[in-house]
Protein backbone atom coordinates (compact mmCIF):
# COMPACT_ATOMS: atom_id res chain seq x y z
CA UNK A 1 107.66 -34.52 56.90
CA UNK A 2 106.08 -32.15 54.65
CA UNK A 3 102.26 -31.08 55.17
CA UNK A 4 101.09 -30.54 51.28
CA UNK A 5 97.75 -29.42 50.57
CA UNK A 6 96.79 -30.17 46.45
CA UNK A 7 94.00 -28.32 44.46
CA UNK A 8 92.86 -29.90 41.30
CA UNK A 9 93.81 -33.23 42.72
CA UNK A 10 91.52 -35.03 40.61
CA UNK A 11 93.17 -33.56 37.22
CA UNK A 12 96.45 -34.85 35.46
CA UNK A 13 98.57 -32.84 37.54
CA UNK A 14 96.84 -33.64 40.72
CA UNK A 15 96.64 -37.46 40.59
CA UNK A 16 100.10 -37.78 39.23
CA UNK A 17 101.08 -35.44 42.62
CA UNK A 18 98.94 -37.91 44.78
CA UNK A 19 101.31 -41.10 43.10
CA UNK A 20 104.21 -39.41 43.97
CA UNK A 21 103.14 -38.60 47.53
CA UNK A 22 101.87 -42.30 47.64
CA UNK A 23 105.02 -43.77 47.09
CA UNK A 24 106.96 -41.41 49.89
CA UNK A 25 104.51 -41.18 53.33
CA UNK A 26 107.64 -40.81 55.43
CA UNK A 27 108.34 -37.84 53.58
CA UNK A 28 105.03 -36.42 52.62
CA UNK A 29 101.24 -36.15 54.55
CA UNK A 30 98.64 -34.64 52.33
CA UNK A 31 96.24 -32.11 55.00
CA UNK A 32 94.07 -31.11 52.17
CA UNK A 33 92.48 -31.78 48.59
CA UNK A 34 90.45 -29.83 45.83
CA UNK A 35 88.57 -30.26 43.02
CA UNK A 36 85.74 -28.93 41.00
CA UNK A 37 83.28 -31.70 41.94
CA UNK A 38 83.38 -32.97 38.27
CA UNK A 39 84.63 -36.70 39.24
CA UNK A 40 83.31 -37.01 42.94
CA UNK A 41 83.90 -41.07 42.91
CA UNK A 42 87.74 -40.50 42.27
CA UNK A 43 87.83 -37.11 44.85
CA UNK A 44 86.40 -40.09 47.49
CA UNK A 45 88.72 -42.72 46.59
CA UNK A 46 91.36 -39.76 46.88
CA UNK A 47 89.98 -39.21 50.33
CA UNK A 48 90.05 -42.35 51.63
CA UNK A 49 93.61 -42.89 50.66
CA UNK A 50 94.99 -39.77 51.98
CA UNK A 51 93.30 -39.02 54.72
CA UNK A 52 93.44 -35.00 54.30
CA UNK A 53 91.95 -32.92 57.21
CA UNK A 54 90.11 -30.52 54.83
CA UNK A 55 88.53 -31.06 50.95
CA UNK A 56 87.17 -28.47 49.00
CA UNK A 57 84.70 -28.80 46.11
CA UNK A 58 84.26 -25.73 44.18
CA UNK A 59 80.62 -26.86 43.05
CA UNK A 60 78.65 -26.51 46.40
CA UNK A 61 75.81 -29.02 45.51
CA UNK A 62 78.65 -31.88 45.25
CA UNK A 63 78.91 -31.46 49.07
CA UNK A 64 75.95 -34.19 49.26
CA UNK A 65 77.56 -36.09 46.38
CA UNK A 66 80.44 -36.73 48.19
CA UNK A 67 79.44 -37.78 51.36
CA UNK A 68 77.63 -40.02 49.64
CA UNK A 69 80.43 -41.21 47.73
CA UNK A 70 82.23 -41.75 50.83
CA UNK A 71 80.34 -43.94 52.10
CA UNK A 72 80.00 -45.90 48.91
CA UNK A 73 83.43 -46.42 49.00
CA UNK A 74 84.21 -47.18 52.49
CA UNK A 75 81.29 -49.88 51.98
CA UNK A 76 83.40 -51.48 48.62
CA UNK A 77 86.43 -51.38 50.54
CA UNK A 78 84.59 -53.53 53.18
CA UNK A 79 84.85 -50.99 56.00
CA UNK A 80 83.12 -50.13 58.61
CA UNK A 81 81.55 -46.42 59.02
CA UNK A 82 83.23 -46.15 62.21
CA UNK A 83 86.64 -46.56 60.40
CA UNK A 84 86.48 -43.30 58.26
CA UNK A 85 86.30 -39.99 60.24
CA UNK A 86 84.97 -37.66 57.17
CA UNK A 87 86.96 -34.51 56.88
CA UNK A 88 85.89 -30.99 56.91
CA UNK A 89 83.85 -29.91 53.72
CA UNK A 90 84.50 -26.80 52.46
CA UNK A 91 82.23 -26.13 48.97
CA UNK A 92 81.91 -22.84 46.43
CA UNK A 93 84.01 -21.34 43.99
CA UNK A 94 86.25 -19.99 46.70
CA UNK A 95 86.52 -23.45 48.47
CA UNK A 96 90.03 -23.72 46.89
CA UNK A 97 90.87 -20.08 48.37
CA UNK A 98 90.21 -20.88 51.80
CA UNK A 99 91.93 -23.86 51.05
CA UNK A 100 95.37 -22.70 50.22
CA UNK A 101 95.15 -20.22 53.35
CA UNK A 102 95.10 -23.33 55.07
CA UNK A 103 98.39 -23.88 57.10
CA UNK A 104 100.84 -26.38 55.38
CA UNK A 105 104.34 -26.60 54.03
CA UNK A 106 103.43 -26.82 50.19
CA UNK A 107 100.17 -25.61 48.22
CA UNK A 108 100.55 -27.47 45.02
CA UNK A 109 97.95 -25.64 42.52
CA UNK A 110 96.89 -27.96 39.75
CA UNK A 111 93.49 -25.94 38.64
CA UNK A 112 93.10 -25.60 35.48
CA UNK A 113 92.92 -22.07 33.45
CA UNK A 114 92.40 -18.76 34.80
CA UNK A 115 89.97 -20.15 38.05
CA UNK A 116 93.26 -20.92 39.98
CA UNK A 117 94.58 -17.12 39.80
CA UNK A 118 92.75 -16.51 43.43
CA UNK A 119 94.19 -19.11 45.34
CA UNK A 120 97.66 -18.76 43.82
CA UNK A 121 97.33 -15.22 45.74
CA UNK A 122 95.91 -16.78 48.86
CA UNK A 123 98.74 -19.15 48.76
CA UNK A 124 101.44 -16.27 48.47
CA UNK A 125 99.53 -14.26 50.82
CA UNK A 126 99.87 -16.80 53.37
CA UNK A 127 103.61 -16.93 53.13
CA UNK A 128 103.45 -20.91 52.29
CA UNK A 129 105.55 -21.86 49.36
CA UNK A 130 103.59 -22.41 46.01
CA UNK A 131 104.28 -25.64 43.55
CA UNK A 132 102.90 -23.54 40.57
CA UNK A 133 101.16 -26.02 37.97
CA UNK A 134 98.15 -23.40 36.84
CA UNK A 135 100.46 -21.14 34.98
CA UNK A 136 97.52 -19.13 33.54
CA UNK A 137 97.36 -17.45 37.41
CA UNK A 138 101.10 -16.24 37.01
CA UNK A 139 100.04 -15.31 33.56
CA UNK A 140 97.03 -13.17 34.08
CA UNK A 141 98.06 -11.80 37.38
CA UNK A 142 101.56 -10.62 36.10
CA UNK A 143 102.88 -8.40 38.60
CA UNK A 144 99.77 -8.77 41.25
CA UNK A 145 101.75 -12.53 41.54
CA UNK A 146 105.25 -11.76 41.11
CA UNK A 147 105.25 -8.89 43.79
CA UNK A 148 103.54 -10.81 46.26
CA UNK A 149 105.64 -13.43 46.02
CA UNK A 150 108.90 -13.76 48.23
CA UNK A 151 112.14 -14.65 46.57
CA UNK A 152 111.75 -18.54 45.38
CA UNK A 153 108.24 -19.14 47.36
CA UNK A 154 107.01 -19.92 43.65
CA UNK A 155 108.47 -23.17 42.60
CA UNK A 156 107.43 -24.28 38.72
CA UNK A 157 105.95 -27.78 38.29
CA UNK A 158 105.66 -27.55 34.57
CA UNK A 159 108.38 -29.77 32.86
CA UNK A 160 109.58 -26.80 30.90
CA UNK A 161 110.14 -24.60 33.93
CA UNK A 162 111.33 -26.94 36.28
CA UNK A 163 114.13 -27.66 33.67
CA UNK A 164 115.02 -23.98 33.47
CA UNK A 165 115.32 -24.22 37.08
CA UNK A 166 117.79 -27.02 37.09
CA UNK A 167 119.88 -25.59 34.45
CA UNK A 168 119.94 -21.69 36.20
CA UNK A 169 122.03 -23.70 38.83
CA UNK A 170 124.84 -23.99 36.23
CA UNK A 171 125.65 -19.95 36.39
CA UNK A 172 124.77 -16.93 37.92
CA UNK A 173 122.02 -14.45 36.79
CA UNK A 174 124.43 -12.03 34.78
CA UNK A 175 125.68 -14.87 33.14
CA UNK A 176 122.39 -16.02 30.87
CA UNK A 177 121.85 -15.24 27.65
CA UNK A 178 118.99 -16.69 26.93
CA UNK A 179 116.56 -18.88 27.97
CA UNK A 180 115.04 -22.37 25.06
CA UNK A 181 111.88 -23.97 25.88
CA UNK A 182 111.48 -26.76 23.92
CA UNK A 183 107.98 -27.92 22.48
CA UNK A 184 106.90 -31.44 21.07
CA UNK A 185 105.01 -29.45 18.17
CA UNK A 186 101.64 -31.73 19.18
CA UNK A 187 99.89 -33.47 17.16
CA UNK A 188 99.73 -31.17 14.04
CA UNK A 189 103.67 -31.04 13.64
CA UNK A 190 104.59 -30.27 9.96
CA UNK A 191 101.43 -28.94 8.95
CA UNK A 192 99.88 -25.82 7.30
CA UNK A 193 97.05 -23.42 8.69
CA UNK A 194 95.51 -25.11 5.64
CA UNK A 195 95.55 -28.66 6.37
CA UNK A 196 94.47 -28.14 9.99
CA UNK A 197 91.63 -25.95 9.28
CA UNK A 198 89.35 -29.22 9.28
CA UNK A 199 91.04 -31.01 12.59
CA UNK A 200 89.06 -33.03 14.89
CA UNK A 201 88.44 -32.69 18.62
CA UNK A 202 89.60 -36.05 18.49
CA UNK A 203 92.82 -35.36 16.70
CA UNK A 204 93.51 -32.46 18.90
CA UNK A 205 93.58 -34.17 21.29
CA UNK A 206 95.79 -36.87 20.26
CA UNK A 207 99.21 -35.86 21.76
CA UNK A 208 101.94 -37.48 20.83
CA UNK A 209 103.80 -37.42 24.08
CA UNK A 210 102.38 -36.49 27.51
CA UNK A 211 98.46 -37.44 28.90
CA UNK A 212 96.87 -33.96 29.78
CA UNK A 213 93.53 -32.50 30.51
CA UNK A 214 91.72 -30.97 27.60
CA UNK A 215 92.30 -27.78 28.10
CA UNK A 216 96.16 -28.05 28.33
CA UNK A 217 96.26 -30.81 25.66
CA UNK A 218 94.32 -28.49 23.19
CA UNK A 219 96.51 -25.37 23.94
CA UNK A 220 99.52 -27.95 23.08
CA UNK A 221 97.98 -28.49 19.66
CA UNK A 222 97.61 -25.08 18.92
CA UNK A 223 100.66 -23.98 20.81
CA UNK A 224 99.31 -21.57 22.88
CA UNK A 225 100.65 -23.24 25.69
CA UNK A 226 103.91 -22.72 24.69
CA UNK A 227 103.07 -19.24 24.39
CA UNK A 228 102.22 -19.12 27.98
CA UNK A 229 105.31 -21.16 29.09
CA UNK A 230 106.99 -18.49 27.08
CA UNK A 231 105.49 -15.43 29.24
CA UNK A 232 105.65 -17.84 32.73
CA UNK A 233 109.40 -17.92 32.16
CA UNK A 234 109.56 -14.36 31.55
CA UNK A 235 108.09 -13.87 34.66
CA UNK A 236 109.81 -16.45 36.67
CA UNK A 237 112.99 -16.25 36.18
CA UNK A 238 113.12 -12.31 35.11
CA UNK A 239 114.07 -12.79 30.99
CA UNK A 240 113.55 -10.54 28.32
CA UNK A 241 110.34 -12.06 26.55
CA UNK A 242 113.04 -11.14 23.39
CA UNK A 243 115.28 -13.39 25.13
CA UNK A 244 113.19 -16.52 25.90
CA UNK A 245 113.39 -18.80 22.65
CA UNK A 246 111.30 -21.84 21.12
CA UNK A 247 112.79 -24.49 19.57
CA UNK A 248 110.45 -27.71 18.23
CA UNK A 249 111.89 -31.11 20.11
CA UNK A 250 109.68 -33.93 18.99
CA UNK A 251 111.31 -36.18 21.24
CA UNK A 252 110.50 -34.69 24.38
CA UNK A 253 113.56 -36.05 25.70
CA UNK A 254 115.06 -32.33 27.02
CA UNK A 255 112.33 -30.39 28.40
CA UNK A 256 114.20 -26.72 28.14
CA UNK A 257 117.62 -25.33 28.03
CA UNK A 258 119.37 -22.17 29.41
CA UNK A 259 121.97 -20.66 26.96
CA UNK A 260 124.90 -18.67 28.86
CA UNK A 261 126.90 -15.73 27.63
CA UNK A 262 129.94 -17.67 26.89
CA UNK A 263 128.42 -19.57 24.30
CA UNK A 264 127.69 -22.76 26.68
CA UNK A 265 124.26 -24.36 27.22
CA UNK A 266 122.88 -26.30 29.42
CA UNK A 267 119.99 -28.74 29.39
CA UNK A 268 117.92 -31.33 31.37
CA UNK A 269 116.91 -34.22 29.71
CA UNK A 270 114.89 -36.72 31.43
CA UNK A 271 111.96 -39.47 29.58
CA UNK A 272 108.80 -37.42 29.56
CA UNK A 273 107.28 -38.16 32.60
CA UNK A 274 105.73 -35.72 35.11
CA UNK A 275 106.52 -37.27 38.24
CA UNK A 276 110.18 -35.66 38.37
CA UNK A 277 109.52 -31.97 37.95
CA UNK A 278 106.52 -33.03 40.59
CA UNK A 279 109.00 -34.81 42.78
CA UNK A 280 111.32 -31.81 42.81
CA UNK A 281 108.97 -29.28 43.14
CA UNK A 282 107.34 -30.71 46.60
CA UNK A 283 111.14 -31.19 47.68
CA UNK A 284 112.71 -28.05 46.13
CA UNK A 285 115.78 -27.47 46.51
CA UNK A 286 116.58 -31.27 46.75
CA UNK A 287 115.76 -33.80 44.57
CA UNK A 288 113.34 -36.69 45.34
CA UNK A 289 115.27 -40.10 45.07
CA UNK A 290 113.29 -42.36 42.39
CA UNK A 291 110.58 -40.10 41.18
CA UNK A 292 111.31 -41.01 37.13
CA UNK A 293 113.49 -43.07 35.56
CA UNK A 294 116.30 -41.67 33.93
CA UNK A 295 117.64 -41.76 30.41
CA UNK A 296 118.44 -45.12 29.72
CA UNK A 297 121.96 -44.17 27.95
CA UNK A 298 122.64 -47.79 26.37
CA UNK A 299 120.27 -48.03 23.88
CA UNK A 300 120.57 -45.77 20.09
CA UNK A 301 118.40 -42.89 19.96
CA UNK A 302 118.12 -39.98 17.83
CA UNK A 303 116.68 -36.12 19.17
CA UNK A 304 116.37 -34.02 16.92
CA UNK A 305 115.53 -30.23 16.79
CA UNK A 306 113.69 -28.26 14.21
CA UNK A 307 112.54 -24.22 14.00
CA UNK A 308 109.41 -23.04 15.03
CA UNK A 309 106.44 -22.66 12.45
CA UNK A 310 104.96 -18.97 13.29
CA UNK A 311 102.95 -19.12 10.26
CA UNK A 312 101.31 -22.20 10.94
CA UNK A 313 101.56 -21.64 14.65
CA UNK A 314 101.10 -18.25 15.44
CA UNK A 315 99.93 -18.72 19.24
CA UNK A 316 103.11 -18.11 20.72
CA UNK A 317 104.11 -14.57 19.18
CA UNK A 318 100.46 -14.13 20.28
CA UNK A 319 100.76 -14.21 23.76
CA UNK A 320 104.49 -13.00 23.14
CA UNK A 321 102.78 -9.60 21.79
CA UNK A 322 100.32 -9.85 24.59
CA UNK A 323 103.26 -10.11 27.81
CA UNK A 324 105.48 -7.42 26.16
CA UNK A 325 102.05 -4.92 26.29
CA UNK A 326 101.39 -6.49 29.96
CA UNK A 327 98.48 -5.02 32.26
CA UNK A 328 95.30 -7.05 31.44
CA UNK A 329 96.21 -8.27 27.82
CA UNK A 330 97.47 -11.78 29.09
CA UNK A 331 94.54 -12.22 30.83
CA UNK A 332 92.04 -11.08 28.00
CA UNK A 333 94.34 -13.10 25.41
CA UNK A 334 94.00 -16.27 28.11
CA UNK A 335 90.40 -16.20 28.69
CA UNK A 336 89.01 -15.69 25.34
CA UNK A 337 91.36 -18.65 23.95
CA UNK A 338 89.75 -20.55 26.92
CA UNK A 339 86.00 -19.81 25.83
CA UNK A 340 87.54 -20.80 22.24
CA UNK A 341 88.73 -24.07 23.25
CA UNK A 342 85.25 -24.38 24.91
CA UNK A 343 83.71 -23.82 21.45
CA UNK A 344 85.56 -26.17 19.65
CA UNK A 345 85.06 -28.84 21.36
CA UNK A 346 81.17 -28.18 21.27
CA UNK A 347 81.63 -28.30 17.43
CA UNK A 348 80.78 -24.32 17.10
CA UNK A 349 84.26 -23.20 15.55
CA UNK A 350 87.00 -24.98 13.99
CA UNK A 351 90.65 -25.62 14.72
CA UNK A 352 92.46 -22.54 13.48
CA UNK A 353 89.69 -20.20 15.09
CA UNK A 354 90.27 -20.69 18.34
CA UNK A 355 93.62 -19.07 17.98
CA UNK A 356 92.57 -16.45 15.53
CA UNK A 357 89.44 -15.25 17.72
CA UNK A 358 91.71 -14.83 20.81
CA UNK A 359 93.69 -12.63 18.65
CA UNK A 360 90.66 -10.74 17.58
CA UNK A 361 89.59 -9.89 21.30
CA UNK A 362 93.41 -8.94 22.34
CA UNK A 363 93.50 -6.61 19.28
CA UNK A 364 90.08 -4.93 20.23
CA UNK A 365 91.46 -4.62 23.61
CA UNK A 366 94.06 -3.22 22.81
CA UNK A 367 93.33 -0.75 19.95
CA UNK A 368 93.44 2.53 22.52
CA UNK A 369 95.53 4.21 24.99
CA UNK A 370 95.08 2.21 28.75
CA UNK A 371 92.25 3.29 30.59
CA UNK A 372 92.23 4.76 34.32
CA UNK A 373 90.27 2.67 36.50
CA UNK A 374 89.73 5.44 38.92
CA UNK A 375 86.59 3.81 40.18
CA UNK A 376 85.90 0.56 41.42
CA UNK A 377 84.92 -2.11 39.13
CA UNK A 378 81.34 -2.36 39.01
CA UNK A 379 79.21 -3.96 35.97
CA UNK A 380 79.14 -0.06 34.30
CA UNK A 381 82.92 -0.15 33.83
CA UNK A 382 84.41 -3.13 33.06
CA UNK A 383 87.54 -2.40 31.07
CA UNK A 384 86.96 -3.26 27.67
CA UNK A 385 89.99 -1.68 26.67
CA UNK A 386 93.72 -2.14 28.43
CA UNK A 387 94.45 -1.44 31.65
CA UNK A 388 98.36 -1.08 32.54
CA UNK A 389 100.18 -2.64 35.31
CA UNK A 390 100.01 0.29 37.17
CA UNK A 391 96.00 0.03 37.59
CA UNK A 392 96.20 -3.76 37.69
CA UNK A 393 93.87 -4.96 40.93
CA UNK A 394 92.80 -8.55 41.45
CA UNK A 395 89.08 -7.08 40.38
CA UNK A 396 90.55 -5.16 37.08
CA UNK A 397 91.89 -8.92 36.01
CA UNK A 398 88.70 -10.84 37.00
CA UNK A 399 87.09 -8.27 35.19
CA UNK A 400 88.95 -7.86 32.03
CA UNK A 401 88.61 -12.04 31.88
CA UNK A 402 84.80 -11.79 31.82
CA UNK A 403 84.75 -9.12 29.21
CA UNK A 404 87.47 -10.93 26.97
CA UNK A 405 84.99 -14.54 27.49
CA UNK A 406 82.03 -12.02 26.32
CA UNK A 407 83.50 -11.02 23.51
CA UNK A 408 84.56 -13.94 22.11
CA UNK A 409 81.38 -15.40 22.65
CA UNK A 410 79.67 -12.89 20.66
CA UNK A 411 82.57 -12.98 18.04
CA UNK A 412 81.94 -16.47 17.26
CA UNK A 413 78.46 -16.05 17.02
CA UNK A 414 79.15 -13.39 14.40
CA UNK A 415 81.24 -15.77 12.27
């Protein structure tokens, strides 16, 4: 029996986690939940279900909300109040935190965007093994995550990663060449900077393959999350950013590939569905019996492969540029594409700025020699300009992400 503890239940990642869990109780008790408080009726339905000891809401003046919820729902399911013993309410922006310093076997960290950086650390901190689905906290942290991470406490939920995983077990580490994540291409496949320049919200958010939160499912029409899947395998798995490729899979049938020096490669193909690389992930190194169906090998099918477009696409040698300079530029390059995808979804930019603003803010950033943060960060000198991995503190990244949301604010105002 594994003790798992989920934040962001109530996202994609989280409610597909709570399915798999649902399906397994002999193998899996869920001790705690989080969620920003933005869909309290489905955090109380999760609570009632699961049972967890502790929930955290990272908005404290849900707190109310859900109790009341609770209470709404154990009167629909025709309970009575004596039935439900209500758990322990923890609320604020570091409810998550305290949270994943919470003792358990797993910490499976579904936040979305830079907000799950601080309990990725209190995760590691506590020596509890991490099911990483909130990439942008290996991303922005860089080395403040991988060095306080033990060998394989960080185990990769994303389909991409997971894959990578799978295939590493087909040779040792001297023996990769490289490493391919595949990408669908999203929504926009085949088209120019041109033709997108008037995309939709709507159409944006029309993927092709996999059902996502807004966030991800907007980076995956711009490709900036395969940027960061790009830079998270870098940093996983200890590649050569030269060395990690991206080929264009529409298919979505083989989710990433590891290319050895002999000329072999390797890949894991499975129908997209998340439940396996969640499945393996809460029972790394084994495999959870059932969690997706498999390839059904008996009926024609075609995969095919195609090049990636930089020109129309040029997120990923974006964030490529960004890891190979490393100290805060991932997180400056993260944040401001955040308050971008913000702003076009409020109707204030169009498609093809969000990606070109974030590269306006990382070149600002970047246009100097590092700084020295000598001094503590204080609201005088937050680091406008780069700060190397040396200098890189939990408060240099949190700060450098404010400045880089700033700025990108005030750049799209200028436009």
């Amino acid at each position: 029996m594994r003790d798992v503890v989920i934040l962001g239940s109530t996202g994609s990642i989280g409610t597909q986690a709570l399915e798999v869990i649902g399906q397994r109780p002999d193998l899996f008790r869920v001790t705690g939940l989080s969620a920003a408080g933005g869909n309290i009726k489905l955090l109380a339905r999760q609570v009632l279900d699961f049972r967890p000891e502790v929930v955290g809401v990272a908005r404290a003046s849900a707190v109310q909300d859900l109790q009341l919820a609770l209470y709404a729902e154990v009167s629909r399911r025709g309970w009575n109040r004596g039935e439900m013993r209500l758990p322990k309410i923890l609320a604020g922006p570091t409810a998550s935190d305290e949270l994943a310093a919470y003792g358990c076997d797993i910490v499976l960290n579904a936040i979305t965007g830079a907000a799950g950086l601080t309990a990725t650390l209190a995760t590691l901190g506590r020596g509890t093994t991490l099911a990483l689905a909130n990439k942008e906290s290996l991303i922005i942290g860089g080395r403040l995550v991988t060095s306080a991470a033990r060998d394989g406490q960080i185990v990769a939920v994303d389909s991409e990663h997971s894959a990578i995983a799978q295939c590493l077990r087909g040779g040792r580490a001297d023996e990769v060449d490289r490493l391919i994540v595949t990408a669908s291409g999203g929504p926009f496949r085949g088209m120019t900077r041109e033709q997108m320049a008037d995309a939709t919200p709507e159409q944006a958010l029309a993927h092709p393959t996999w059902n996502m939160g807004r966030v991800i499912t907007t980076n995956s029409a711009t490709l900036v999350n395969k940027g960061l899947e790009v830079l998270e395998a870098h940093l996983l798995y200890g590649i050569d950013l030269d060395r990690v490729d991206v080929v264009v899979h529409p298919q979505s049938m083989i989710h990433s590939m590891v290319q050895f020096v002999d000329g072999s490669t390797l890949a894991q193909c499975s129908p997209p569905d998340m439940k396996l690389p969640i499945g393996l992930a809460l029972t790394w190194p084994d495999r959870l019996v059932g969690a997706a169906r498999p390839v059904d090998w008996s009926t024609a099918s075609s995969w095919t492969f195609e090049p990636l477009d930089d020109e129309a696409f040029p997120a990923v040698e974006l964030i490529r540029r960004a890891g190979k300079l490393g100290g805060t530029a991932p997180a400056v390059v993260n944040a401001a594409n955040e308050e971008c995808v913000d702003a076009f979804h409020d109707g204030r930019i169009g498609f093809n700025a969000i990606t070109d603003t974030a590269a306006a803010v990382l070149a600002e950033h970047t246009s100097a020699l590092p700084e020295r943060m000598s001094a503590p960060i204080s609201a005088e000198n937050v680091p406008s300009r780069m700060v190397s991995d040396d200098d890189l503190t939990l408060d240099v990244v949190l700060a450098a992400d404010r400045w880089a949301r700033e700025r990108a604010a005030q750049l799209m105002i200028e436009a």
